[in-house]
Protein backbone atom coordinates (compact mmCIF):
# COMPACT_ATOMS: atom_id res chain seq x y z
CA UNK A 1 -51.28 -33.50 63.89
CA UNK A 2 -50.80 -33.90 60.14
CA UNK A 3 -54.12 -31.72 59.65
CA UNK A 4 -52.87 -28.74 60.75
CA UNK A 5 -50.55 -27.57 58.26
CA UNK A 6 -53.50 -28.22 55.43
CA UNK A 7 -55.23 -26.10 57.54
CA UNK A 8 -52.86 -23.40 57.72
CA UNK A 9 -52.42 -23.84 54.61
CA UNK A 10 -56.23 -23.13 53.47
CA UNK A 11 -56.54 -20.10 55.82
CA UNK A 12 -53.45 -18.46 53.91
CA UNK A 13 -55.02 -19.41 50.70
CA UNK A 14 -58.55 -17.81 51.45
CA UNK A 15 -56.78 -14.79 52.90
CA UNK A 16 -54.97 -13.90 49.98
CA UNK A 17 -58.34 -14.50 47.76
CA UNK A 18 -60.10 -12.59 49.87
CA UNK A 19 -57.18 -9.45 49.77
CA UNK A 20 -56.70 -9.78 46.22
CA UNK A 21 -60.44 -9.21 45.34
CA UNK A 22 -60.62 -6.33 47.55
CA UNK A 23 -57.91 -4.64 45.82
CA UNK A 24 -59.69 -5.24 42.29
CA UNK A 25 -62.98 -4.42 43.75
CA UNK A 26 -60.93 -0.47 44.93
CA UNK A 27 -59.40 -0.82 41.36
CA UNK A 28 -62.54 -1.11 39.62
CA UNK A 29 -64.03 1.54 41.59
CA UNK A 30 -61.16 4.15 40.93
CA UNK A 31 -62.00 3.22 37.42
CA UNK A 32 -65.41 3.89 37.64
CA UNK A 33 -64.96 7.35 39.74
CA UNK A 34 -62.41 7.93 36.80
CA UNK A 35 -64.92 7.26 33.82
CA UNK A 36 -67.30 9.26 35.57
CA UNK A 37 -65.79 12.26 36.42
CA UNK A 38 -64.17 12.35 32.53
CA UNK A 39 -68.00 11.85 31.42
CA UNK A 40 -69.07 15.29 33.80
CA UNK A 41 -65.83 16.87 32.56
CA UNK A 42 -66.96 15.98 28.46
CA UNK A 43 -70.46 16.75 28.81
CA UNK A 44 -69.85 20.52 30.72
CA UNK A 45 -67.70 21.38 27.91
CA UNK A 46 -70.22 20.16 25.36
CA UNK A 47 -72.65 22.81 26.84
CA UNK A 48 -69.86 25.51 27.34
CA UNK A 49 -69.02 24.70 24.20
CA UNK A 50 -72.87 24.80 22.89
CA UNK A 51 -73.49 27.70 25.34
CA UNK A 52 -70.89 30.04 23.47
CA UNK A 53 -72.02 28.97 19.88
CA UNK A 54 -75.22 30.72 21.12
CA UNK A 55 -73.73 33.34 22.31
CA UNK A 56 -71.94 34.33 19.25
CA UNK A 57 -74.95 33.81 17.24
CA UNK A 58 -76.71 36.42 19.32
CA UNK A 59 -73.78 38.71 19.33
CA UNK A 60 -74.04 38.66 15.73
CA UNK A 61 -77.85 38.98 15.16
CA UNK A 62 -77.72 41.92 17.60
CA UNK A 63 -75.12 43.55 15.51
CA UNK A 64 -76.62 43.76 12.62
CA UNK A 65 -76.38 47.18 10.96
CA UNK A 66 -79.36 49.64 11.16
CA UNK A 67 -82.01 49.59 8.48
CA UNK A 68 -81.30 51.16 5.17
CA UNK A 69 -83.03 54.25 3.71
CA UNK A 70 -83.95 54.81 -0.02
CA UNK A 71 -83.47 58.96 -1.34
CA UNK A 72 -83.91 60.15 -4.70
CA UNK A 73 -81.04 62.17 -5.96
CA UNK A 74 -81.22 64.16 -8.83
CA UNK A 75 -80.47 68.04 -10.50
CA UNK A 76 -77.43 68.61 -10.92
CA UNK A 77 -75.14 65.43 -9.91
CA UNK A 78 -73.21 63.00 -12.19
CA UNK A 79 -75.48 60.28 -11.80
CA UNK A 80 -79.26 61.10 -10.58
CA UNK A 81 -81.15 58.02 -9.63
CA UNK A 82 -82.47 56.61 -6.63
CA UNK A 83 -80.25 54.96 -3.65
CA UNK A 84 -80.04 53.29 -0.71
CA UNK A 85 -77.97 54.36 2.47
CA UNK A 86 -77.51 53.19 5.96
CA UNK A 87 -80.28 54.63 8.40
CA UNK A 88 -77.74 57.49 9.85
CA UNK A 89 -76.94 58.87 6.29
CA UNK A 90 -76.56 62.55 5.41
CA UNK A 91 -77.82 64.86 2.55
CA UNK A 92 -73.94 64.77 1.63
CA UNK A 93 -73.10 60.96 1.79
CA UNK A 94 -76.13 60.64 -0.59
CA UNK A 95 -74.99 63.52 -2.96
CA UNK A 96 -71.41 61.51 -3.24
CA UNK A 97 -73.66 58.48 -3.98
CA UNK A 98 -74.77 60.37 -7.09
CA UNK A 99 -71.39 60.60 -8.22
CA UNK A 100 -70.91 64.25 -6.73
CA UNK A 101 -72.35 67.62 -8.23
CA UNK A 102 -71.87 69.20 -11.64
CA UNK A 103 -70.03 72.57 -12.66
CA UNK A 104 -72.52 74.84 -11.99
CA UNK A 105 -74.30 73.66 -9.11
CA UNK A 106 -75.22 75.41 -5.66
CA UNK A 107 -74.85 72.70 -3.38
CA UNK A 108 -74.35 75.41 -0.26
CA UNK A 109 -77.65 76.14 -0.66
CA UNK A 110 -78.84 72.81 0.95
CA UNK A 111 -78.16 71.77 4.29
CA UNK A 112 -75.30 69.02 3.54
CA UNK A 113 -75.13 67.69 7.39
CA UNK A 114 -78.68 67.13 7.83
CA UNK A 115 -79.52 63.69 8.14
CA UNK A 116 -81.50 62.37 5.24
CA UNK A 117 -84.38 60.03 5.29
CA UNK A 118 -86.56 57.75 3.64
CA UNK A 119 -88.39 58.34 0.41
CA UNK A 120 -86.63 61.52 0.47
CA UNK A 121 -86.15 63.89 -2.65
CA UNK A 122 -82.67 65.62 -2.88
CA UNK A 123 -82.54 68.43 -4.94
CA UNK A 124 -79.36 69.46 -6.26
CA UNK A 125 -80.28 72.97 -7.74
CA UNK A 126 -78.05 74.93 -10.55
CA UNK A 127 -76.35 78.51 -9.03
CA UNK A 128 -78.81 80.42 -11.39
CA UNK A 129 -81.93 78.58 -9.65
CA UNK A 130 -80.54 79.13 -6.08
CA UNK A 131 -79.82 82.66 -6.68
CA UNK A 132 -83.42 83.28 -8.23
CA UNK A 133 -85.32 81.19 -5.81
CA UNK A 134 -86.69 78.98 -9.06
CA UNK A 135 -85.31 75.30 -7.13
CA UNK A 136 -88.87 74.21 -6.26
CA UNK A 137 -87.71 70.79 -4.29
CA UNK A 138 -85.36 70.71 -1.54
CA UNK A 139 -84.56 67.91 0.71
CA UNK A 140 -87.28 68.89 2.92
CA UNK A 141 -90.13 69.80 0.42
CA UNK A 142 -90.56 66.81 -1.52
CA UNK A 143 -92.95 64.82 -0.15
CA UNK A 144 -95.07 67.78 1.25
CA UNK A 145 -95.23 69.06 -1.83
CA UNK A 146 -96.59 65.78 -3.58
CA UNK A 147 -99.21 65.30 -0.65
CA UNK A 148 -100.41 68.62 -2.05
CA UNK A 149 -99.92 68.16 -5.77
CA UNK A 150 -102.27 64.89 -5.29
CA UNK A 151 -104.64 66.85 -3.35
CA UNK A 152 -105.31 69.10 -5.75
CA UNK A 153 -105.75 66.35 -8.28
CA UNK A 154 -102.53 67.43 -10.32
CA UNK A 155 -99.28 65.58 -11.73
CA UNK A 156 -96.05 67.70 -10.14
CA UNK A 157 -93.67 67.40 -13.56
CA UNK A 158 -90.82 67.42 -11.19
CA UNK A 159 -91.57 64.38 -9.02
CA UNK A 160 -93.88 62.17 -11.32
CA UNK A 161 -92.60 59.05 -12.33
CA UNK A 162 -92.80 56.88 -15.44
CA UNK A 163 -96.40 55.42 -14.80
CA UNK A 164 -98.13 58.73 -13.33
CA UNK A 165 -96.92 60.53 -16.09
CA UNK A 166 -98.14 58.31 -18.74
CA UNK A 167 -101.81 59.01 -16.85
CA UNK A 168 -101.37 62.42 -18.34
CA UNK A 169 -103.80 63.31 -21.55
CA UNK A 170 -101.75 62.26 -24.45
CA UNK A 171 -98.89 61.53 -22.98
CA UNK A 172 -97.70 57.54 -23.76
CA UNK A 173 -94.59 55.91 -22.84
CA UNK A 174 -92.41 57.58 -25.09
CA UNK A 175 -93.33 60.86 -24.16
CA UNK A 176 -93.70 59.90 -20.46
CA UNK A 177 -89.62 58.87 -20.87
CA UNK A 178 -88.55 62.05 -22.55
CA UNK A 179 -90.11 63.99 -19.97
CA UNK A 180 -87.91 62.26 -16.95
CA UNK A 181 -84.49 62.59 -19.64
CA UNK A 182 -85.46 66.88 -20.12
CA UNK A 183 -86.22 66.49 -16.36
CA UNK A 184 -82.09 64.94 -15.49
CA UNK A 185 -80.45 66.76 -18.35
CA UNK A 186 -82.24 70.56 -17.79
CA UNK A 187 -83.20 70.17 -14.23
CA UNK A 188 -86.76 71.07 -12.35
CA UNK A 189 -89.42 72.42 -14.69
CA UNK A 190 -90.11 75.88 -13.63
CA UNK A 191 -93.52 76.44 -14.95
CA UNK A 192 -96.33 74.25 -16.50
CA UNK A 193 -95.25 75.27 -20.04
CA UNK A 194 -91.81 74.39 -19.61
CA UNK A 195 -93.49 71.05 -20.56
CA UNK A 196 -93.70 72.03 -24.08
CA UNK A 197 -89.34 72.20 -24.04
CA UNK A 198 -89.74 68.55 -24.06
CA UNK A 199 -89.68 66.44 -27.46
CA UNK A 200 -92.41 65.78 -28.55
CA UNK A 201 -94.82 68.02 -26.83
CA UNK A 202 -95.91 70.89 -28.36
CA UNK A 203 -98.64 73.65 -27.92
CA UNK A 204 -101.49 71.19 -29.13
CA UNK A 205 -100.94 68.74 -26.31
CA UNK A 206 -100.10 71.52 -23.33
CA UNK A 207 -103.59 72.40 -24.01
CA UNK A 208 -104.95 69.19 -23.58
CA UNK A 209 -103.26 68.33 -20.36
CA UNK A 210 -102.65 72.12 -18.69
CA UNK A 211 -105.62 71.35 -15.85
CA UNK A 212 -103.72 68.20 -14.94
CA UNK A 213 -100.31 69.20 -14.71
CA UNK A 214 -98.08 71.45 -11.97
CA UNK A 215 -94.57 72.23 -10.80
């Protein structure tokens, strides 16, 4: 008879173990569901977060600008010289490039809204040399004409530059140099002999080199 109460006792006892660890067992597994779905929740916005770094990188490398285009301005602007423009330019942007035209230049008679391109030459002529016809380089000529000038085996005085002209039969650096300065101050040579306007060239040296030049 005394027994029984221990025994009650015991059962009561184990019970209340046996609850108790259940409930840390459902705590530790809320816990763990917890952790877990934090861990999917931190790693999905390390790739979103990855993900749109790409994305912007891409954005950016496919808006990069077109390529750029190198033209030769010269004649009769502020400041001839070569430069380069965005791949949609036109004949006027590159004009204003060149620090705009001169008193005493025709630049109606060039096609201002066409769109230049590469390697192109742009002419600015005087109003005397559009009204006469004497510009020989427009925006479209240029390069045909030097495909033909090196055809024929010739130096074009108007498009040469420093190191073809100094190929010329007594014609050095220093010569070579005042040629391109007559060339920017006095505009295209209009004939061969126009060559002997230059410093430093006279009649003996035209002779020499008359087969080898052209305009």
């Amino acid at each position: 008879m005394r027994r029984r109460p221990v025994m009650v006792v015991v059962i009561i006892v184990t019970l209340t173990l046996f609850l108790s660890g259940c409930e840390k067992e459902k705590e530790a597994s809320g816990i763990e569901e917890i952790f877990l779905e934090e861990t999917a929740e931190s790693g999905e916005t390390e790739e979103e977060d990855l993900s749109g770094e790409t994305q912007e990188e891409d954005t950016e490398e496919s808006g990069e600008e077109p390529g750029s285009i190198f033209v030769y301005v010269c004649g009769q602007v502020a400041a001839p010289g070569v430069y380069e423009l965005p791949g949609d330019a036109r004949v006027y942007q590159a004009i204003e490039m060149a620090g705009g035209t001169l008193e005493g230049a025709s630049p109606e008679s060039l096609n201002l809204a066409q769109q230049a391109e590469d390697g192109q030459k742009i002419y600015v002529p005087t109003e005397e040399e559009a009204q006469t016809g004497a510009a020989l380089q427009d925006t479209m000529g240029g390069a045909q004409d030097t495909a033909s000038d090196q055809e024929a085996g010739k130096v074009n005085l108007n498009t040469a530059g420093l190191e073809e002209l100094m190929t010329l039969t007594g014609i050095g650096q220093t010569r070579a140099e005042a040629i391109l300065a007559y060339r920017e101050e006095e505009g295209a040579f209009r004939s061969p002999e126009d060559i002997m306007n230059v410093e430093g060239i006279k009649e003996g040296i035209y002779e020499k080199l008359k087969d080898e030049i052209t305009v």
